[in-house]
N, C-alpha and C. Protein backbone atom coordinates (compact mmCIF):
# COMPACT_ATOMS: atom_id res chain seq x y z
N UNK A 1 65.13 153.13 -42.97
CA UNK A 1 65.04 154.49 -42.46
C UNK A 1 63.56 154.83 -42.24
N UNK A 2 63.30 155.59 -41.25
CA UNK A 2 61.66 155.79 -40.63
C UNK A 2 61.75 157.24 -41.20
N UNK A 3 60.41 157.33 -42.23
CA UNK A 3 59.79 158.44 -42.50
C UNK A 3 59.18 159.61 -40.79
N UNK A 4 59.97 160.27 -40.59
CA UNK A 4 59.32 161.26 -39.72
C UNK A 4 58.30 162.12 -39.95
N UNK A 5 57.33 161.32 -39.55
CA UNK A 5 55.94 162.40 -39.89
C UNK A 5 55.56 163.31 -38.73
N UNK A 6 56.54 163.67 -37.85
CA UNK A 6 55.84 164.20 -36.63
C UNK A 6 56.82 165.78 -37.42
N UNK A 7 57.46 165.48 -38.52
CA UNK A 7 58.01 166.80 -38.64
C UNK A 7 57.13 167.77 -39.63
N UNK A 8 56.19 166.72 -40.15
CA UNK A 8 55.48 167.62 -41.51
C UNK A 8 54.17 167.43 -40.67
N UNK A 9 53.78 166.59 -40.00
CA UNK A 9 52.41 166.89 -39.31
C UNK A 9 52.63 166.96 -37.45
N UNK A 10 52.93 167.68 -36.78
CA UNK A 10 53.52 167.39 -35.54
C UNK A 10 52.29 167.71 -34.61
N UNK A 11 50.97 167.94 -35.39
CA UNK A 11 49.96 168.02 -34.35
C UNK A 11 49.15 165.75 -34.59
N UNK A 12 49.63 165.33 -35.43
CA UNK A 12 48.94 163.97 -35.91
C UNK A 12 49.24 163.28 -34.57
N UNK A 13 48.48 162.15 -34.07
CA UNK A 13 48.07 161.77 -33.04
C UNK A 13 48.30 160.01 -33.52
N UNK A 14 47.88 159.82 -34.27
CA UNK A 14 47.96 158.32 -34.82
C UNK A 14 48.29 158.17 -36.28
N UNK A 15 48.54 156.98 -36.40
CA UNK A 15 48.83 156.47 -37.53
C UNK A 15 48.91 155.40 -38.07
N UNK A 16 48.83 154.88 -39.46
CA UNK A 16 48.63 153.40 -39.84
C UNK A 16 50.48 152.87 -40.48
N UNK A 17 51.33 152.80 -40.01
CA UNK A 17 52.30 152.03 -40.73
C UNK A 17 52.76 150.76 -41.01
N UNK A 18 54.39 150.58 -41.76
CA UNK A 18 54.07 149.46 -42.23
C UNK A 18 55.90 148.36 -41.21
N UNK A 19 56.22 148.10 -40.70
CA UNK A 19 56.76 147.25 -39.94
C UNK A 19 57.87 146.65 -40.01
N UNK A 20 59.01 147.77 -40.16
CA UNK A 20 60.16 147.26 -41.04
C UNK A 20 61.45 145.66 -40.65
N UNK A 21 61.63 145.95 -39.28
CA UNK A 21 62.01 145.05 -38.66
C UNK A 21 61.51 145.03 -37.43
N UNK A 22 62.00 144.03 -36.48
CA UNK A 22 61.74 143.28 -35.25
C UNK A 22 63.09 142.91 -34.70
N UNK A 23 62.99 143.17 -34.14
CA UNK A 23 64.22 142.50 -32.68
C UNK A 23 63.97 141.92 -31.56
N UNK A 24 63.73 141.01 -31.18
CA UNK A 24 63.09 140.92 -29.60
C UNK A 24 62.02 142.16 -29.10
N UNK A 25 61.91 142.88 -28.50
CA UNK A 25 60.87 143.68 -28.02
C UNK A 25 61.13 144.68 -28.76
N UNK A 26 61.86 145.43 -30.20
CA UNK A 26 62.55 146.33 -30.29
C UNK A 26 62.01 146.48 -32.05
N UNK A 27 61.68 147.55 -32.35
CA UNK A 27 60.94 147.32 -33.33
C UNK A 27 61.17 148.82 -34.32
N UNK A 28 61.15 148.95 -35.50
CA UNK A 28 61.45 149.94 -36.74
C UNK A 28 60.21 149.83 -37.48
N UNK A 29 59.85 151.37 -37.84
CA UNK A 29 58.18 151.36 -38.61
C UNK A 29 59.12 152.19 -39.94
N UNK A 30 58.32 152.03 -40.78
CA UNK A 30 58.63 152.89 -42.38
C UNK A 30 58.17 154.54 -41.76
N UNK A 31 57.22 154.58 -41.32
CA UNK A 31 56.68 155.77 -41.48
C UNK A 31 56.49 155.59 -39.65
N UNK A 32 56.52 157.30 -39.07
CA UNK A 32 55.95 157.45 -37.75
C UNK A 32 55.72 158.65 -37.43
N UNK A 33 54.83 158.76 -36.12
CA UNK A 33 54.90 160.16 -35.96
C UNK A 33 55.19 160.14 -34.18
N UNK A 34 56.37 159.12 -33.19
CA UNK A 34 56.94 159.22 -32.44
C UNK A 34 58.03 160.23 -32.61
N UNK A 35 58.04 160.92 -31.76
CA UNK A 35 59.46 162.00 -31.33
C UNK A 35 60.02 161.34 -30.31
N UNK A 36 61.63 160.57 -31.00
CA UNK A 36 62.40 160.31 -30.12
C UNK A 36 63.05 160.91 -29.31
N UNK A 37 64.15 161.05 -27.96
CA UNK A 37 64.56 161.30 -27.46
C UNK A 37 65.43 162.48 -28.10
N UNK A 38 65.76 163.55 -28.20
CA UNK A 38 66.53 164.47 -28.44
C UNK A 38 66.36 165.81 -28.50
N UNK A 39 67.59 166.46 -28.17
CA UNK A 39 67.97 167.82 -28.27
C UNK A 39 67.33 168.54 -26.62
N UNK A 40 67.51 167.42 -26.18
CA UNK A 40 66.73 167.24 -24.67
C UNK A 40 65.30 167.42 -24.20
N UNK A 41 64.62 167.12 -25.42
CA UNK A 41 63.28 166.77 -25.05
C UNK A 41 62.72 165.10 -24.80
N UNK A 42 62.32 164.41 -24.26
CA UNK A 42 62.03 163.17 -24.02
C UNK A 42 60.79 162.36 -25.17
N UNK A 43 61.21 161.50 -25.47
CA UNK A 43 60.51 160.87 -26.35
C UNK A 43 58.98 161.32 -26.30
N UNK A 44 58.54 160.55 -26.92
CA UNK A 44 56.90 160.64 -27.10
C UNK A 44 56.20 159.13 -26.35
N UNK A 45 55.52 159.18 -25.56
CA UNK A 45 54.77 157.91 -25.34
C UNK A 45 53.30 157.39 -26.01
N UNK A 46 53.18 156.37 -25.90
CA UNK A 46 52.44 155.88 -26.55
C UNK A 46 52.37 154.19 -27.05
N UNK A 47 51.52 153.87 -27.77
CA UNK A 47 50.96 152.45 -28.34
C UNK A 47 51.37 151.98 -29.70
N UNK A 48 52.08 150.81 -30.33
CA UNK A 48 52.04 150.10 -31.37
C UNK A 48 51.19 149.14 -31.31
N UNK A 49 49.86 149.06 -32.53
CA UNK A 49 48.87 147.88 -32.04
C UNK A 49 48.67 147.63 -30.26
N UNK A 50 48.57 148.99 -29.57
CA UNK A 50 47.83 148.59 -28.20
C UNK A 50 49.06 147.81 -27.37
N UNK A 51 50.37 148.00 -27.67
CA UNK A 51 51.33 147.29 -27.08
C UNK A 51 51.82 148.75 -26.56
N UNK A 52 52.06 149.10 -25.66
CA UNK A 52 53.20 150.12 -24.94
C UNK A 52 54.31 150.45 -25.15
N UNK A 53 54.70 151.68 -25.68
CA UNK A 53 56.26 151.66 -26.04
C UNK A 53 56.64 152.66 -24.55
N UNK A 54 57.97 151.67 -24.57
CA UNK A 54 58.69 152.11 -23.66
C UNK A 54 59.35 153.30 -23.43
N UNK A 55 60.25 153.52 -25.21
CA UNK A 55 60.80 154.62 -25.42
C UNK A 55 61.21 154.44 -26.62
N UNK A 56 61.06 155.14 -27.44
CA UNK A 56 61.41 155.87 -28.92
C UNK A 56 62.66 156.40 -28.95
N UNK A 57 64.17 155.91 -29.58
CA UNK A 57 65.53 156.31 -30.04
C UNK A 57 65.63 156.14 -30.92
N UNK A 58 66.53 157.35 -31.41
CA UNK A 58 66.97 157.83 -32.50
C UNK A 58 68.43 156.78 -32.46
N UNK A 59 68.33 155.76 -33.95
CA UNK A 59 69.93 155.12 -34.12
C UNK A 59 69.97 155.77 -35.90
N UNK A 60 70.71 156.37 -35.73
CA UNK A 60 71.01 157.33 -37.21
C UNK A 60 70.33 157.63 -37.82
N UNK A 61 69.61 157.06 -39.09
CA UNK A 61 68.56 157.79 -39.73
C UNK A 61 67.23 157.18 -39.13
N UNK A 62 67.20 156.12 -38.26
CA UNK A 62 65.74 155.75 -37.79
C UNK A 62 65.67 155.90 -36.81
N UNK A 63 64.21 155.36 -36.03
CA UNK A 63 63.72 155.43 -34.80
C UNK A 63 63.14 153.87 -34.40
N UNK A 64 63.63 153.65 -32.93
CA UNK A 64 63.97 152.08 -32.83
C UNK A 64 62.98 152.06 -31.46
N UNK A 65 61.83 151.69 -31.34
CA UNK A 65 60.85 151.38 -30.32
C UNK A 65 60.94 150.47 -29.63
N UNK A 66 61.58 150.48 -28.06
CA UNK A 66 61.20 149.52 -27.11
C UNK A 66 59.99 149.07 -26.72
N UNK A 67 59.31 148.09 -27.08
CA UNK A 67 57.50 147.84 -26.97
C UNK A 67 57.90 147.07 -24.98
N UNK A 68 57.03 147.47 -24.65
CA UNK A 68 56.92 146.86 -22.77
C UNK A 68 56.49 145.06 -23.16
N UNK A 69 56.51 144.49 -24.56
CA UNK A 69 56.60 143.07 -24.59
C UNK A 69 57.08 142.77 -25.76
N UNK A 70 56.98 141.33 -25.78
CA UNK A 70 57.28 141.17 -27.76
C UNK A 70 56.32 141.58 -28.51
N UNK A 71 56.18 142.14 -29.47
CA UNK A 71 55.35 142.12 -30.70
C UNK A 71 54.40 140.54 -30.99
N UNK A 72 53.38 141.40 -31.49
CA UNK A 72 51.93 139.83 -31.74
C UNK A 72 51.86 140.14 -33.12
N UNK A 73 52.72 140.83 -33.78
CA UNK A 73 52.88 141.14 -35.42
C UNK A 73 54.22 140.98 -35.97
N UNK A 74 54.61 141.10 -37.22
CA UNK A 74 55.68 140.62 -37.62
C UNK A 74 56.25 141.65 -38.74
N UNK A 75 57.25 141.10 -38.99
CA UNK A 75 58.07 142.71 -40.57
C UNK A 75 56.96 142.82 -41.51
N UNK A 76 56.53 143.48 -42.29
CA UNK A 76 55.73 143.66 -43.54
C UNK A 76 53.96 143.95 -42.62
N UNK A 77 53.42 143.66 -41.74
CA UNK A 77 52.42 143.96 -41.29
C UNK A 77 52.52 145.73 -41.06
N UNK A 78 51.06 146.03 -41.44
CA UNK A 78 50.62 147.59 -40.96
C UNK A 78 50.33 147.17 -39.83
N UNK A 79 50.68 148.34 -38.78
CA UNK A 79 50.22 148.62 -37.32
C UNK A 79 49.72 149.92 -37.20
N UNK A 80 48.91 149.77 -35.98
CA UNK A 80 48.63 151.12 -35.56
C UNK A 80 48.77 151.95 -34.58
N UNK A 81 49.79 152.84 -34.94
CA UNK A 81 50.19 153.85 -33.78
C UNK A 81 49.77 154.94 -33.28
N UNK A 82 49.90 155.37 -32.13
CA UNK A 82 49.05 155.91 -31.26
C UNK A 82 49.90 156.98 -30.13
N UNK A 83 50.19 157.96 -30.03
CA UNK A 83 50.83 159.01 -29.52
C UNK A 83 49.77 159.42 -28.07
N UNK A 84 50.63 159.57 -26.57
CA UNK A 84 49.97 160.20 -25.51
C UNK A 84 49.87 162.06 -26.08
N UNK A 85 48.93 162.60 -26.62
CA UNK A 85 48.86 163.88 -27.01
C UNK A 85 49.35 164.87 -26.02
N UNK A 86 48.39 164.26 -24.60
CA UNK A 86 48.44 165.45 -23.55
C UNK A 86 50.07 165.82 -23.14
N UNK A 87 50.64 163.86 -23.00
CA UNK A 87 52.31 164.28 -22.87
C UNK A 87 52.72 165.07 -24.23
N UNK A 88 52.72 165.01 -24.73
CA UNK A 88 53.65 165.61 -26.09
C UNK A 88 53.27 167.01 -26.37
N UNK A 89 51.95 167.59 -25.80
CA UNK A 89 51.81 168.85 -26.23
C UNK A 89 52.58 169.80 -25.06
N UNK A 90 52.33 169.01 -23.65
CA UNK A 90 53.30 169.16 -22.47
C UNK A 90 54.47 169.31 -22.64
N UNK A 91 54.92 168.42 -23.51
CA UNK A 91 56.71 168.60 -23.18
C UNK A 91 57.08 169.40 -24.50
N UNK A 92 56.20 169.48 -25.96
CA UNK A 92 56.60 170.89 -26.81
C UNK A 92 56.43 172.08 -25.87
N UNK A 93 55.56 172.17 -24.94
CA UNK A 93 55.61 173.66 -24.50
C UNK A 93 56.31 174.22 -23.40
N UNK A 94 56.71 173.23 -22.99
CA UNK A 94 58.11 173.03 -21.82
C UNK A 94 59.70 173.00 -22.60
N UNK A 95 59.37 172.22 -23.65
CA UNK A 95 61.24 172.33 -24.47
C UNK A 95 61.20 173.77 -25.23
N UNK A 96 59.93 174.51 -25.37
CA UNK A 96 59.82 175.45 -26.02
C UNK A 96 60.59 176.36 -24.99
N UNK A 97 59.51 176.70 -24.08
CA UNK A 97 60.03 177.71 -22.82
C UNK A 97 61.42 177.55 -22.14
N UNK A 98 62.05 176.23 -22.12
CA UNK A 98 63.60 176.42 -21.90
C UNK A 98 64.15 176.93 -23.16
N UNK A 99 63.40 176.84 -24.23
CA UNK A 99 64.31 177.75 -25.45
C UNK A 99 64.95 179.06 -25.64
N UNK A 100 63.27 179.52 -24.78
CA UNK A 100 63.03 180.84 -24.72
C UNK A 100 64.07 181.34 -23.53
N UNK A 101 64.37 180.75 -22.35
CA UNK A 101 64.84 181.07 -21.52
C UNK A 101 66.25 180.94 -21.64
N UNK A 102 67.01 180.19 -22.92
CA UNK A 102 68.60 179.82 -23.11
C UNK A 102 68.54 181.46 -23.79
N UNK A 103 68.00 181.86 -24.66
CA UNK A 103 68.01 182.77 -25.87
C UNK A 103 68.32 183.56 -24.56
N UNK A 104 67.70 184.08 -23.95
CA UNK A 104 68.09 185.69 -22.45
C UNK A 104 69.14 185.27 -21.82
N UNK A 105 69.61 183.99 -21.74
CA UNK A 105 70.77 183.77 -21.04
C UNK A 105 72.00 184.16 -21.75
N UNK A 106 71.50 183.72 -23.23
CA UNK A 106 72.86 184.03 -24.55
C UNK A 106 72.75 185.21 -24.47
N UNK A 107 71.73 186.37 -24.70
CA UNK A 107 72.30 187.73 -24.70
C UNK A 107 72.59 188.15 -23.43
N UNK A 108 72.27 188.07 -21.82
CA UNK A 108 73.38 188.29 -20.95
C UNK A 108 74.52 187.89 -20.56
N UNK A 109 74.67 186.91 -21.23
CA UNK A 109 76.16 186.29 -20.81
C UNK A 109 77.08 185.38 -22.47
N UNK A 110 77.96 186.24 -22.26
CA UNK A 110 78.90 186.30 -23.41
C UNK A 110 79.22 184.60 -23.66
N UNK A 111 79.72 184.07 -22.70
CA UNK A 111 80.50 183.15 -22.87
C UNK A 111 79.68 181.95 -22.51
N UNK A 112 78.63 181.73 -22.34
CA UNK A 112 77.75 180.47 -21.88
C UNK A 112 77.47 179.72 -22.85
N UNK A 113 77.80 178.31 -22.57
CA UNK A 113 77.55 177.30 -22.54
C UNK A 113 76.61 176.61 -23.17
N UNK A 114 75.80 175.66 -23.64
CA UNK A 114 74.18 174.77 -23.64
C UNK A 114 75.41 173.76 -23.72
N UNK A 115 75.19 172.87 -22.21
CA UNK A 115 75.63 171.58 -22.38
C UNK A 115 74.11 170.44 -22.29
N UNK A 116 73.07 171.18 -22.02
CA UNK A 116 71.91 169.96 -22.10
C UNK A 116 70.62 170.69 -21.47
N UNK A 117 69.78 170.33 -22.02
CA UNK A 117 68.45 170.87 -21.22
C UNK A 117 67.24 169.56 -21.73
N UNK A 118 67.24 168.65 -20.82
CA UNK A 118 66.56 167.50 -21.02
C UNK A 118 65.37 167.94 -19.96
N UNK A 119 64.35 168.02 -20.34
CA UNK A 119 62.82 168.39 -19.65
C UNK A 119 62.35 167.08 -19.33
């Protein structure tokens, strides 16, 4: 299970963790501060050790990183991760403002809906 540090520090930018498994390009950290895909906001982009992640998902209690190659590190190694800030402060203030904008929709209209608001 991946410690979510983007929930107790969600302004942190990088980080040193430690490398729980490996899959082919597909990879689990102990600790992170990627925001995966949900509640219709889009992952977080960014670097493991300078490798590219593709995209950050949520599979039950962890978060499972597509890297754009294989890994040049292995289970038990610290890596260092690395968050695009400018995207992520972008899309908190965009998933924010559709928040703001469901909330006026719920008090004019009785019976509506949230089937998805993916930014």
């Amino acid at each position: 299970m991946s410690e979510k540090i983007f929930w107790i520090e969600p302004y942190k930018t990088e980080l040193d963790s430690i490398v729980l498994t490996i899959q082919d390009d597909k990879v689990e950290l102990a600790q992170t501060i990627f925001y995966a895909q949900s509640g219709g906001q889009e992952s977080d982009a960014g670097t493991i050790n300078n490798i590219p992640v593709i995209k950050a998902e949520k599979k039950d209690d962890t978060i499972i990183y597509t890297l754009a190659c294989k890994p040049n590190f292995k289970v038990g190694d610290k890596v260092h991760t690395s968050i695009d800030w400018k995207r992520r402060y972008q899309l908190m203030k965009l998933h924010f403002a559709a928040e703001l904008v469901l909330e006026l929709f719920y008090k004019e209209y009785e019976n509506i809906q949230k089937i998805g608001a993916h930014l």
